[in-house]
C-alpha atoms as a PDB file:
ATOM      1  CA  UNK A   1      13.300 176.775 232.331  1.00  0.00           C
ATOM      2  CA  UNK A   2      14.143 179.421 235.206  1.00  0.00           C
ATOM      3  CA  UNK A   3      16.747 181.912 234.854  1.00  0.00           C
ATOM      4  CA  UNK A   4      20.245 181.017 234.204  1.00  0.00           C
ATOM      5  CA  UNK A   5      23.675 183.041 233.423  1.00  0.00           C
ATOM      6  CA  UNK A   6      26.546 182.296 231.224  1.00  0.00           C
ATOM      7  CA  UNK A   7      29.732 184.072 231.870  1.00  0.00           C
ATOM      8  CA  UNK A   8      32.037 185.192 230.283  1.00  0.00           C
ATOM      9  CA  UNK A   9      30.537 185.453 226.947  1.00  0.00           C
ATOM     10  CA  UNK A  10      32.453 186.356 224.729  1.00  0.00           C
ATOM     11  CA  UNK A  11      34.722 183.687 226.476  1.00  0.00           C
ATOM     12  CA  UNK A  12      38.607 181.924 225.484  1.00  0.00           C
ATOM     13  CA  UNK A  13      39.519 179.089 227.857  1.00  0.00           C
ATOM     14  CA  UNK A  14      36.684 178.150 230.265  1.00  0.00           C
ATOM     15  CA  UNK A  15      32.716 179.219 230.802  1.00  0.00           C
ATOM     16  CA  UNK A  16      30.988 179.288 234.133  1.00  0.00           C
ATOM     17  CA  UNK A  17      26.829 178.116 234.442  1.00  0.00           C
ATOM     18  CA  UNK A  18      25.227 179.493 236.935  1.00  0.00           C
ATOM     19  CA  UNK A  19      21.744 177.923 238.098  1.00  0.00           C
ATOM     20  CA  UNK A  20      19.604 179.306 240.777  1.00  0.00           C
ATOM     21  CA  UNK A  21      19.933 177.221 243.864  1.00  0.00           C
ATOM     22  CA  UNK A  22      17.124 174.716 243.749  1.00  0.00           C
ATOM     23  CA  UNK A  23      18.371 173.821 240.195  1.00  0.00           C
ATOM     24  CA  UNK A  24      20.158 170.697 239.267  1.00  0.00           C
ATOM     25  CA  UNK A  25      22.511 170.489 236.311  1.00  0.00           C
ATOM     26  CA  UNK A  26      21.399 167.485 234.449  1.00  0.00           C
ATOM     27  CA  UNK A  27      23.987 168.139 230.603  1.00  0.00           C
ATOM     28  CA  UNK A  28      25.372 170.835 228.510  1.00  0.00           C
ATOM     29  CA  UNK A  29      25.655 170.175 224.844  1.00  0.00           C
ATOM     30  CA  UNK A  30      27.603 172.577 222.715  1.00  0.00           C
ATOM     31  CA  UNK A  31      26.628 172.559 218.946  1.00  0.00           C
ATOM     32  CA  UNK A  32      28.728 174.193 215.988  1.00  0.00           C
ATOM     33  CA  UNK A  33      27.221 176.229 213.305  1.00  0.00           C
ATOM     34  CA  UNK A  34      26.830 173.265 211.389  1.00  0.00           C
ATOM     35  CA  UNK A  35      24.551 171.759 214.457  1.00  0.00           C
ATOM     36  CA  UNK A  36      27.103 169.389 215.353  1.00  0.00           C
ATOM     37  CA  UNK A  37      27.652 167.825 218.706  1.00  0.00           C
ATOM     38  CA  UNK A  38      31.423 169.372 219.521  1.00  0.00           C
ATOM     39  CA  UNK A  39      31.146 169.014 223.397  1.00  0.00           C
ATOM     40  CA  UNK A  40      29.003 167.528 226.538  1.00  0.00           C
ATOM     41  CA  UNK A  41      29.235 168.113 230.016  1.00  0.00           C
ATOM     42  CA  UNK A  42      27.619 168.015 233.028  1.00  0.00           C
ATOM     43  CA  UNK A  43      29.981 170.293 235.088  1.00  0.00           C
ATOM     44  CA  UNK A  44      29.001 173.897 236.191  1.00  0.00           C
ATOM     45  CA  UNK A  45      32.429 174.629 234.585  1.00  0.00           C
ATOM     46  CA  UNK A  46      33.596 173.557 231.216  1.00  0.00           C
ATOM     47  CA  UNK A  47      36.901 173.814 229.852  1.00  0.00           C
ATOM     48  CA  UNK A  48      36.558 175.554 226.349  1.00  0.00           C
ATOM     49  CA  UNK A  49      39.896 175.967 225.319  1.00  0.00           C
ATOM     50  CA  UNK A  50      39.749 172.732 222.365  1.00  0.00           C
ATOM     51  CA  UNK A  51      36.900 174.416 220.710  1.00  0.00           C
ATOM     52  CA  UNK A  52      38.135 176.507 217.527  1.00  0.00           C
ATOM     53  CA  UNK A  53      36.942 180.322 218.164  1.00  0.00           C
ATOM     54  CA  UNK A  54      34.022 181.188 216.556  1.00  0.00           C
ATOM     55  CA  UNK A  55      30.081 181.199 217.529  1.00  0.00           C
ATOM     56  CA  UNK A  56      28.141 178.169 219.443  1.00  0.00           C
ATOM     57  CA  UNK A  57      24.903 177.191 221.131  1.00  0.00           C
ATOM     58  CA  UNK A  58      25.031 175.955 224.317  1.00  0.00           C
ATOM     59  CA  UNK A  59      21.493 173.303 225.250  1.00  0.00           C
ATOM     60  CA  UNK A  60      21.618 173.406 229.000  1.00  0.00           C
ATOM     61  CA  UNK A  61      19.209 170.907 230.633  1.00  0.00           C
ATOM     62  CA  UNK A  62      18.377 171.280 234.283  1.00  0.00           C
ATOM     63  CA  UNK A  63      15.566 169.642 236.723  1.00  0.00           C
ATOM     64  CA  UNK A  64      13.656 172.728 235.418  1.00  0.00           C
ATOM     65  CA  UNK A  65      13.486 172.231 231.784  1.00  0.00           C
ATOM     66  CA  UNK A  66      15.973 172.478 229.030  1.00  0.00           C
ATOM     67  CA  UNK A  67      17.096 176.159 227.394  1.00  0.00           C
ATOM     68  CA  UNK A  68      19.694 177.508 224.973  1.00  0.00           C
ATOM     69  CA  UNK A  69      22.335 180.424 224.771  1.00  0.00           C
ATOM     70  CA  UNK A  70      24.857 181.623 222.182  1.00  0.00           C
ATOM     71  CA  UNK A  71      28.584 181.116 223.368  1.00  0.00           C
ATOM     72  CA  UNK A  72      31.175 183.157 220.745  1.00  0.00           C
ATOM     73  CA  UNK A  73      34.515 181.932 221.554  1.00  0.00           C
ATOM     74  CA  UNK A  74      37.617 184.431 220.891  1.00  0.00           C
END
C-alpha cells in the first residue's frame, strides 16, 4: 500500500486518514491489545471518543492494498 498519514496520534476524540488522491478508502478496523475488533469504519474521519485510552492498531484497506498503524489514545 502507498503512503498514508494518521493524525493526531497520540489522539482523544477523533482521528483524521489521509490517502493520496487516487486512493479509495475501502474500511478501517481498530483492534485492542487483545486483537479484538473494537471499531469499523469506512469514513476518512472516525469519531474515537468511545474507545477507552490506551494503545490500538488501526488495518486501513484502500484500492491500493491493506496496511497498519499504531493509534495510542489519551
Amino acid at each position: 500500500m502507498r503512503k498514508y498519514s494518521l493524525y493526531p496520534n497520540p489522539a482523544k476524540h477523533q482521528i483524521t486518514i489521509q490517502l493520496e488522491s487516487v486512493t479509495t478508502l475501502k474500511s478501517v478496523n481498530i483492534y485492542n491489545n487483545a486483537g479484538q475488533l473494537v471499531l469499523k469504519s469506512k469514513k476518512t474521519t472516525i469519531n474515537t471518543s468511545r474507545l477507552a485510552s490506551g494503545s490500538y492498531i488501526i488495518l486501513i484497506e484502500t484500492s491500493k492494498g491493506k496496511g497498519y498503524k499504531k493509534l495510542i489514545l489519551e
